[in-house]
C-alpha atoms as a PDB file:
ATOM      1  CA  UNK A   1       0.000   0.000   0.000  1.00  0.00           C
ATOM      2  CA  UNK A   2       1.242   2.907  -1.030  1.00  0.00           C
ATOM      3  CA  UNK A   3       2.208   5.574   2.021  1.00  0.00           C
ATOM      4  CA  UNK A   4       0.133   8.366   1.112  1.00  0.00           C
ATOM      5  CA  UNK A   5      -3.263   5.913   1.362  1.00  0.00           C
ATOM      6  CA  UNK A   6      -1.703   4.266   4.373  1.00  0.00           C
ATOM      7  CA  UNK A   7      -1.853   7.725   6.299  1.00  0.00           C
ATOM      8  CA  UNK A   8      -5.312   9.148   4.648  1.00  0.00           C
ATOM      9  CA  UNK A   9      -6.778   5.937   5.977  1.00  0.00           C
ATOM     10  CA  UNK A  10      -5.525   6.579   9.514  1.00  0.00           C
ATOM     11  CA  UNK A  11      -6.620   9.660   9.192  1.00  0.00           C
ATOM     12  CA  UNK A  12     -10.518   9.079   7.715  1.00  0.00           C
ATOM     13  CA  UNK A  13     -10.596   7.060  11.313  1.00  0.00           C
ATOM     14  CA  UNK A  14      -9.683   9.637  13.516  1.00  0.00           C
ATOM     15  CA  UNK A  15     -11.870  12.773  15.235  1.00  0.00           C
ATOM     16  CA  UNK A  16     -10.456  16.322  14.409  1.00  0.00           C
ATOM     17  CA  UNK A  17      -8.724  16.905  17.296  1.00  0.00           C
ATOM     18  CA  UNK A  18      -6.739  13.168  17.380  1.00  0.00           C
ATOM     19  CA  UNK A  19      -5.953  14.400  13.538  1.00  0.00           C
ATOM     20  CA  UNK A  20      -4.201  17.293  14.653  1.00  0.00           C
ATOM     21  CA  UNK A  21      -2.169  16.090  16.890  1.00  0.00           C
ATOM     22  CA  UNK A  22      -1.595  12.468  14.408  1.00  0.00           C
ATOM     23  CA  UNK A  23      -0.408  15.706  12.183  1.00  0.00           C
ATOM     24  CA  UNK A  24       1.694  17.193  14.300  1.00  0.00           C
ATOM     25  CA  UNK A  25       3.682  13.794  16.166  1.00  0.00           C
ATOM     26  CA  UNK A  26       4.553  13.010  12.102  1.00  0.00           C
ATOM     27  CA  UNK A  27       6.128  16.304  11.564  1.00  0.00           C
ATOM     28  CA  UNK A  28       8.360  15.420  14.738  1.00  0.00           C
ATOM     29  CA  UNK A  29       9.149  12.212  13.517  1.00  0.00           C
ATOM     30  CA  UNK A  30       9.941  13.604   9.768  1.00  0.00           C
ATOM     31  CA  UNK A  31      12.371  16.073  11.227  1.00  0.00           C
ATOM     32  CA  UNK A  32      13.683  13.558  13.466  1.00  0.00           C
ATOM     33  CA  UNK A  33      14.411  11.813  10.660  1.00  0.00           C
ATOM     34  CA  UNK A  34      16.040  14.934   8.602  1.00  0.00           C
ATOM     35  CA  UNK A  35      18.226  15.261  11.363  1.00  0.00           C
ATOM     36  CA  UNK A  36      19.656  11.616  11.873  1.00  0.00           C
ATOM     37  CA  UNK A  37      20.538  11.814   8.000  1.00  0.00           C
ATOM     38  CA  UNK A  38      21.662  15.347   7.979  1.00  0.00           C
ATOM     39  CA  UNK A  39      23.842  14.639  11.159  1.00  0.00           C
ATOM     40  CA  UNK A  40      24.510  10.940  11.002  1.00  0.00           C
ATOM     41  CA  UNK A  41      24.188   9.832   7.838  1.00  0.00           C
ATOM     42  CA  UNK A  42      21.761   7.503   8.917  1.00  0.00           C
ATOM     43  CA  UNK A  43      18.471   7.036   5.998  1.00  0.00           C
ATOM     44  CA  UNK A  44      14.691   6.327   7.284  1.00  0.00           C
ATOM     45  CA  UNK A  45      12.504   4.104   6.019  1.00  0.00           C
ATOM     46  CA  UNK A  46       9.295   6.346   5.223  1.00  0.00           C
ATOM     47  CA  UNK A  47       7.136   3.482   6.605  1.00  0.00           C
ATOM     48  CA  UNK A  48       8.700   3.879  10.034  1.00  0.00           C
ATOM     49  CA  UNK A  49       8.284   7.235  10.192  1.00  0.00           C
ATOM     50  CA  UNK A  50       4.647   6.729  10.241  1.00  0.00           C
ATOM     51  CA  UNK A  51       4.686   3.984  12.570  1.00  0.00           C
ATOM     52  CA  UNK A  52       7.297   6.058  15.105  1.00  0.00           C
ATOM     53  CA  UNK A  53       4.126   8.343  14.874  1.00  0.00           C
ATOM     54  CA  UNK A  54       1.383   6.360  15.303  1.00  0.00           C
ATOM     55  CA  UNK A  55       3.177   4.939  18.505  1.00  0.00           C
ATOM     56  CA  UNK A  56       3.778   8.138  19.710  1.00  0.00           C
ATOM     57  CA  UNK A  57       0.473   9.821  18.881  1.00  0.00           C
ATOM     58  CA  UNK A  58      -1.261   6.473  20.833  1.00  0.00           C
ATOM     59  CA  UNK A  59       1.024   6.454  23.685  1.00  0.00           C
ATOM     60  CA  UNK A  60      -0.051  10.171  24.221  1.00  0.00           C
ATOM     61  CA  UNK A  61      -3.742   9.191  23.458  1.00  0.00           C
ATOM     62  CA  UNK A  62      -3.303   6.748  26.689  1.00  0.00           C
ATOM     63  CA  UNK A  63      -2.382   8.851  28.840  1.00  0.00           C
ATOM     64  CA  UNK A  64      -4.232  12.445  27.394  1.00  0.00           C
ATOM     65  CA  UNK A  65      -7.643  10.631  26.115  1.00  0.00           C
ATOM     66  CA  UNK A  66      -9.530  13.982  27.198  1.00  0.00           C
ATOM     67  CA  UNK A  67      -7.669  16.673  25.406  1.00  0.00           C
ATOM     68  CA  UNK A  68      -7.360  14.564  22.691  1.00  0.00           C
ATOM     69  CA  UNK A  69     -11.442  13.852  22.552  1.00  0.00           C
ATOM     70  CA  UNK A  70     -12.083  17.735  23.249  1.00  0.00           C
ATOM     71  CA  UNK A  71      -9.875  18.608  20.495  1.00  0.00           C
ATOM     72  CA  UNK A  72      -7.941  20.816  23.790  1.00  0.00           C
ATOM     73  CA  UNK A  73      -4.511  20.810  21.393  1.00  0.00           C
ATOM     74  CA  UNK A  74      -5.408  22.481  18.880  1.00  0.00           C
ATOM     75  CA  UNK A  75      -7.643  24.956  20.556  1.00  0.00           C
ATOM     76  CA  UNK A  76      -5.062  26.128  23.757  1.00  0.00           C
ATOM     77  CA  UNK A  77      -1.959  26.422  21.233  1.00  0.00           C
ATOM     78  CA  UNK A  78      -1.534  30.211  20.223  1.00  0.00           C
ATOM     79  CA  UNK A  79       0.507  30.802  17.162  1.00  0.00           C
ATOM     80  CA  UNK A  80       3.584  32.751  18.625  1.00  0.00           C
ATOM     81  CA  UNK A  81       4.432  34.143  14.690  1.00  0.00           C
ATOM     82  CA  UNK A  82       3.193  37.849  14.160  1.00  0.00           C
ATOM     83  CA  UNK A  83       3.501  39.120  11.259  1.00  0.00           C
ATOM     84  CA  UNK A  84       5.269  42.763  10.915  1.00  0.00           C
ATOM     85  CA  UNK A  85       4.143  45.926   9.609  1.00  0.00           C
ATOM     86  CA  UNK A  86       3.445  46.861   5.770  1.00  0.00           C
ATOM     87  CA  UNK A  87       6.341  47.813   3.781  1.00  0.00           C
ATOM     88  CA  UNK A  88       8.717  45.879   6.227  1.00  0.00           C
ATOM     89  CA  UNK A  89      10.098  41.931   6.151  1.00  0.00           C
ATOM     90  CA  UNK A  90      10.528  39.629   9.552  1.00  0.00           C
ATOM     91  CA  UNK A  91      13.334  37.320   9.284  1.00  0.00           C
ATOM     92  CA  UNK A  92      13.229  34.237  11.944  1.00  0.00           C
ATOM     93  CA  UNK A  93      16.614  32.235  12.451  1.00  0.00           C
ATOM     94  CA  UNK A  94      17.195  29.234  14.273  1.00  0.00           C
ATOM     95  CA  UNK A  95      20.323  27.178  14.819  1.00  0.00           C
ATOM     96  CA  UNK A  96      21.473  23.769  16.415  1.00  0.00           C
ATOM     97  CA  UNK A  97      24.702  22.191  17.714  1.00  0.00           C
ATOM     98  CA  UNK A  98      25.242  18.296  17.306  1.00  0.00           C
ATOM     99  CA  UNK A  99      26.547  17.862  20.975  1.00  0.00           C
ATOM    100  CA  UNK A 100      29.967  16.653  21.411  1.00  0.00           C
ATOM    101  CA  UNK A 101      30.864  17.820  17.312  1.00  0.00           C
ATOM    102  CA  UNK A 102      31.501  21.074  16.031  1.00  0.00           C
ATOM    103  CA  UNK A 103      28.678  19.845  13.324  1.00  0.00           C
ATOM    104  CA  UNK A 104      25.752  22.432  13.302  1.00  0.00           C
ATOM    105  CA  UNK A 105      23.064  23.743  10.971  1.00  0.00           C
ATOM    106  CA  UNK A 106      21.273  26.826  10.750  1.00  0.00           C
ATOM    107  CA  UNK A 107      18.301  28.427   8.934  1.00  0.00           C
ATOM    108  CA  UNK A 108      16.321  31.779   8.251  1.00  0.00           C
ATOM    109  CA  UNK A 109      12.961  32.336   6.859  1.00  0.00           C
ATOM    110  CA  UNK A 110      11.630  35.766   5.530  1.00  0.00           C
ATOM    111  CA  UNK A 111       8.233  36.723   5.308  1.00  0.00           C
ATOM    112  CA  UNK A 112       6.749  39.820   4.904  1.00  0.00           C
ATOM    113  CA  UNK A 113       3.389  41.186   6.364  1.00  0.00           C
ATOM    114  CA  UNK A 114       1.160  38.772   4.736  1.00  0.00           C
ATOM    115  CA  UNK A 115       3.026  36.177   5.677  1.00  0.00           C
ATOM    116  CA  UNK A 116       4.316  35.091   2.639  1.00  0.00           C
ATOM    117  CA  UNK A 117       7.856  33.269   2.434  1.00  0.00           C
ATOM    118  CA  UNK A 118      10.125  35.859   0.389  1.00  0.00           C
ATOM    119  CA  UNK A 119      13.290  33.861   0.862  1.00  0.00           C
ATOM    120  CA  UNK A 120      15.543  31.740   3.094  1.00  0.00           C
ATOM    121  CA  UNK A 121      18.473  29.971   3.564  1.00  0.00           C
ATOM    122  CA  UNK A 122      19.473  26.173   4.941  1.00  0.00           C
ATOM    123  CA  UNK A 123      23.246  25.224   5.335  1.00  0.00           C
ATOM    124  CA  UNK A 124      25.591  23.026   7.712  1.00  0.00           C
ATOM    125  CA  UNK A 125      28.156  25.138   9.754  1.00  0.00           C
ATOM    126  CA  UNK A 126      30.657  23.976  12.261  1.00  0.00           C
ATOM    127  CA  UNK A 127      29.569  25.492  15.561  1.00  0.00           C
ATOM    128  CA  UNK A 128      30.968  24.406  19.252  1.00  0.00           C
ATOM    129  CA  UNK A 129      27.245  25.383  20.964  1.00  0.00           C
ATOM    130  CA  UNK A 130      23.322  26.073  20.317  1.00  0.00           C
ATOM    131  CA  UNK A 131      24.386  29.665  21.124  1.00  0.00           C
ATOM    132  CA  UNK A 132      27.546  29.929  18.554  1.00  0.00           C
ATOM    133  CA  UNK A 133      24.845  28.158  15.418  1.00  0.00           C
ATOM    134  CA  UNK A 134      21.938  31.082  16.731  1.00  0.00           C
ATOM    135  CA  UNK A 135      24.628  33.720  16.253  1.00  0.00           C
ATOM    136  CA  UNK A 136      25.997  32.331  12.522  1.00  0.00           C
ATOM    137  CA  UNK A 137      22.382  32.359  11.688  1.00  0.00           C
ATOM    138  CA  UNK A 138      21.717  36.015  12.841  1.00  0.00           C
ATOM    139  CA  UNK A 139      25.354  36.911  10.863  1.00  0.00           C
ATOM    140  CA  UNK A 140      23.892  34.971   7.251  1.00  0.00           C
ATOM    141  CA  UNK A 141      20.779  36.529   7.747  1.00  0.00           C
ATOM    142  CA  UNK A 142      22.566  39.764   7.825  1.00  0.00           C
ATOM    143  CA  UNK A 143      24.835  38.727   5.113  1.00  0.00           C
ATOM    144  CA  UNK A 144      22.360  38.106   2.859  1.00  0.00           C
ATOM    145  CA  UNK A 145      20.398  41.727   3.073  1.00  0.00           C
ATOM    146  CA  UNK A 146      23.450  43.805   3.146  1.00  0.00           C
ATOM    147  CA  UNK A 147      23.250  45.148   0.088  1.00  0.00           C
ATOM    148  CA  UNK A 148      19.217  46.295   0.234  1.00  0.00           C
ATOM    149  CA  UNK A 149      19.700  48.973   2.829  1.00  0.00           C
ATOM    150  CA  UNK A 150      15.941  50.329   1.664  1.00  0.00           C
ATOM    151  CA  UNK A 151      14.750  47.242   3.339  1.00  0.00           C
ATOM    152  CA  UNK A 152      12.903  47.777   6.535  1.00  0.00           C
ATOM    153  CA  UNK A 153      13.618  44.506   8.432  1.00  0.00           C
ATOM    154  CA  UNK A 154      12.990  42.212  11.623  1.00  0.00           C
ATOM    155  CA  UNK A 155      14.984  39.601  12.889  1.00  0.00           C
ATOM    156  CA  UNK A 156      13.587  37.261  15.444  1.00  0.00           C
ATOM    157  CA  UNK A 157      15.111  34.315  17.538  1.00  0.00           C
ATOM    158  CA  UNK A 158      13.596  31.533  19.654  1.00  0.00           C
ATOM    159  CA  UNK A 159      17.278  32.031  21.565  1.00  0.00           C
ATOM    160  CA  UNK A 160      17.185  31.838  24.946  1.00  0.00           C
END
C-alpha cells in the first residue's frame, strides 16, 4: 500500500482533534528523521516514520484521552508568529549544535506582512554550541540583506 493511502486511511478514522495532533507527532518524527541523515548519515525508512508516529500519537492518546477527545490541542496552542508591519520583512533564524561535534546547521525564513515566504536559507556550519549556530544564523541573515539597505527589516530568535 502505497504511504500516502496508508496515512489518509488513519486519518478518515480519527476525530479532528486526534488528527491534529496524528499531524503534528509526524512532523516530529519527519524532522527527526532529517536530522539523523543530515547529522549521522543515517536514511529512514518512510514506513517507520509513520509507525514512530502512530506509537507516539497512541502512547499520548493513553495517557491524554480527554484533550485529545475535546480537540484541547489544537484549541489552547496560540501561534507565537506575528507578522510585521506593511512595507517591512521579519526574518526568523534558528540554529542547532550536534553535541559533542563542532557539526551544526542553521536556517532563516523571511516573510513579509502577509506572511508570505520571500526567501531563506538552509546550510551546515561547524559550531561548538546552540548559542555559537543562533549567532551564525543572525550573521547569514545579515549577510544576505546587506546590500538592500531600503529594506525595513525584523529579525527574530527563539534564543534563549
Amino acid at each position: 500500500m502505497q504511504l500516502r493511502v496508508l496515512v489518509h486511511h488513519g486519518l478518515a478514522e480519527l476525530t479532528y482533534g486526534k488528527r491534529c495532533h496524528f499531524k503534528r507527532v509526524t512532523l516530529w518524527q519527519i524532522w527527526l528523521a532529517r536530522n539523523s541523515l543530515v547529522f549521522h548519515h543515517k536514511q529512514s525508512d518512510p514506513i517507520s516514520i509513520v509507525d514512530s508516529a502512530l506509537d507516539m500519537h497512541c502512547n499520548y492518546a493513553k495517557w491524554n484521552r480527554s484533550n485529545l477527545e475535546r480537540g484541547a490541542i489544537s484549541q489552547n496552542l496560540q501561534p507565537k508568529w506575528r507578522p510585521p508591519n506593511p512595507n517591512s520583512l521579519k526574518i526568523n533564524i534558528d540554529g542547532s549544535h550536534l553535541l559533542g561535534t563542532t557539526e551544526g546547521a542553521i536556517a532563516f525564513v523571511c516573510r513579509d506582512s502577509k506572511g508570505r515566504l520571500t526567501e531563506g536559507l538552509a546550510r551546515l556550519v561547524r559550531a561548538s554550541s546552540a548559542f555559537q549556530a543562533e549567532i551564525l544564523a543572525c550573521l547569514y541573515a545579515l549577510r544576505h540583506f546587506v546590500d538592500r539597505p531600503h529594506l525595513k527589516l525584523i529579525l527574530e530568535s527563539d534564543c534563549s
